[in-house]
Protein backbone atom coordinates (compact mmCIF):
# COMPACT_ATOMS: atom_id res chain seq x y z
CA UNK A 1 0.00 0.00 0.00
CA UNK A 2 1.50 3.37 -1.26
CA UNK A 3 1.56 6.62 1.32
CA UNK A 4 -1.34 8.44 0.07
CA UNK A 5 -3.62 5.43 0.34
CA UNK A 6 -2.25 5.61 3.83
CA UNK A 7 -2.78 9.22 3.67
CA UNK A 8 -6.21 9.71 2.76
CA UNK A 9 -7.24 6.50 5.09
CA UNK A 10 -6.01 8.77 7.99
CA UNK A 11 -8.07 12.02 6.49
CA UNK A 12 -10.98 10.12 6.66
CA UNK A 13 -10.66 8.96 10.33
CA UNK A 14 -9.81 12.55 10.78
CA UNK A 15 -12.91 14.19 8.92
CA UNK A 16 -14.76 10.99 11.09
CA UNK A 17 -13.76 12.42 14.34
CA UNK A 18 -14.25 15.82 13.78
CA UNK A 19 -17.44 16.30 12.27
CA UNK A 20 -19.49 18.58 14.45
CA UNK A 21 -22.87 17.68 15.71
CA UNK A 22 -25.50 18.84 13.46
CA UNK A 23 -29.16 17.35 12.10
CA UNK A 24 -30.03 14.36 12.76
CA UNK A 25 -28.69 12.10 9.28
CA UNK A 26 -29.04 8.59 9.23
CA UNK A 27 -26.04 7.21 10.51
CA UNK A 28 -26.07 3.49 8.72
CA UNK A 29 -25.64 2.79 4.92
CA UNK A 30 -27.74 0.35 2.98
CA UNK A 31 -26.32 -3.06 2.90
CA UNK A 32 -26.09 -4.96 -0.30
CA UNK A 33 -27.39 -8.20 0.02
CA UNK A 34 -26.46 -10.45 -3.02
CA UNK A 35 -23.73 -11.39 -4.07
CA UNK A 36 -23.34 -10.12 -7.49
CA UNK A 37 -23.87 -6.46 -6.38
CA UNK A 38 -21.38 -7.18 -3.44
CA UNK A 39 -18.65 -8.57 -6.43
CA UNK A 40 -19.70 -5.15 -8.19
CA UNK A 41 -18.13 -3.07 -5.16
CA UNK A 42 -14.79 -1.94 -4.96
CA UNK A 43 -12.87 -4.06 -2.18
CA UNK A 44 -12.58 -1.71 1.19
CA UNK A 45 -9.57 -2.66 3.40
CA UNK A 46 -11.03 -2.48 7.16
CA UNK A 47 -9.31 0.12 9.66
CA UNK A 48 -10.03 -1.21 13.14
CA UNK A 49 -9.76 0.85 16.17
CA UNK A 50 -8.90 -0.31 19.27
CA UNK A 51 -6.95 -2.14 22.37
CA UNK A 52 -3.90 -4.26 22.04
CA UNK A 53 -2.69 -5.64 25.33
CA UNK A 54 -0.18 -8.24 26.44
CA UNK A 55 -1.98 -11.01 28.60
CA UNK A 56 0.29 -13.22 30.91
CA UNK A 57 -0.51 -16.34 31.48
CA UNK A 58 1.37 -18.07 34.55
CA UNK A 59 1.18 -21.85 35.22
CA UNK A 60 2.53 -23.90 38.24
CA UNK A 61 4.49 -26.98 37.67
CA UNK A 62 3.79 -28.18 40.99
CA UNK A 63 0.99 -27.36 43.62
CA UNK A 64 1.48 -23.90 44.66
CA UNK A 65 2.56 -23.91 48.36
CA UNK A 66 1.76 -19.66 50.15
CA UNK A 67 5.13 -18.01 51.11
CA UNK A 68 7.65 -19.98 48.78
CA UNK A 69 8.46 -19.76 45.18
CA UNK A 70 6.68 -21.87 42.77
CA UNK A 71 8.35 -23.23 39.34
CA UNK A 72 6.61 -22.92 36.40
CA UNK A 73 6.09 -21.47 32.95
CA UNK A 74 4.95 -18.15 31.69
CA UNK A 75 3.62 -17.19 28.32
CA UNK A 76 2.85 -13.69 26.87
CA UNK A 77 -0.15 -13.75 24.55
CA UNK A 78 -1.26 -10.84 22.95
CA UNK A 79 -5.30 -9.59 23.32
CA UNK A 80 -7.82 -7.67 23.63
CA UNK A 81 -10.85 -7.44 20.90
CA UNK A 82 -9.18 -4.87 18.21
CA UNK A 83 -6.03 -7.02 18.22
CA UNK A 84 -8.25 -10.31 17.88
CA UNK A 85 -10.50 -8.70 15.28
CA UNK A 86 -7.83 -8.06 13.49
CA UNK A 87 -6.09 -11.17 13.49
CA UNK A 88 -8.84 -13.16 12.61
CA UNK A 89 -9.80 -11.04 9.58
CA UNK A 90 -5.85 -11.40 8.47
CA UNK A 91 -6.31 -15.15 8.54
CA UNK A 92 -9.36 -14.62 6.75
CA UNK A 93 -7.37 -12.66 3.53
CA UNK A 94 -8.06 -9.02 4.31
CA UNK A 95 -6.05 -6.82 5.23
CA UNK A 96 -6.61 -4.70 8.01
CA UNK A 97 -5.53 -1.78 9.67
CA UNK A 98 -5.31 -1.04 13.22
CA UNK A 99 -4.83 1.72 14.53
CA UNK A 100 -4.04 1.44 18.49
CA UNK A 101 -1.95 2.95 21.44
CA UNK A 102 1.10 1.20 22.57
CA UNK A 103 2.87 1.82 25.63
CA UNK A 104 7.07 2.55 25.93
CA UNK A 105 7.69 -0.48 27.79
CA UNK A 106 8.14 -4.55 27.13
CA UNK A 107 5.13 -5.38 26.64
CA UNK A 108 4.31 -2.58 24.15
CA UNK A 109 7.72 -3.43 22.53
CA UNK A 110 6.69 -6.83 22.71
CA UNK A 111 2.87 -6.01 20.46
CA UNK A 112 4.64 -3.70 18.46
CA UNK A 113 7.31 -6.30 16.69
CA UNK A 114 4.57 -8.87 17.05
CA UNK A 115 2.18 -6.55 14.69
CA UNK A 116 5.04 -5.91 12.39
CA UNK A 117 6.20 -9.04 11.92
């Protein structure tokens, strides 16, 4: 995807966000319902906005006993709806965008090279 596709993705989030309340307009689009119209249409990409955080997930390798240190194994999964939207419509063939905030620490590192990879 070339910079001004980028580019005028962004100006349209933009224009989304800034619009300033005025009459009421009807909100939702008409849907087309069969296929042929659908294969008529111009493919979108989707731009999904959203959460992207780093779940741990800890598991003992023996029963956990209070006030002593417990082996066991810890995985880092990313999450959070957005992320998993996202994700699943990859898998799916589309290509989506997502536009999130990541924080300046591991675990954002961690989503960040994850994404771009």
């Amino acid at each position: 995807m070339d910079s001004s596709s980028v580019q005028e993705r962004l100006n349209a989030v933009f224009r989304h966000l800034l619009q300033q309340p005025c009459e009421a307009k009807p909100v939702l689009h008409k849907v087309l319902l069969t296929s042929r119209q659908l294969q008529k249409q111009e493919a979108a990409e989707p731009m999904i906005i959203g959460g992207m955080v780093l779940d741990i997930h800890a598991t003992p390798s023996i029963p956990a006993n209070s006030r002593t240190t417990t082996p066991g194994k810890v995985n880092y999964v990313l999450g959070c709806v957005a992320r998993n939207v996202a994700e699943c419509m990859s898998k799916l063939g589309a290509k989506p965008y997502m536009i999130s905030a990541l924080g300046l620490d591991m675990a954002g590192d961690f989503a960040f090279y994850f994404v771009v990879s």
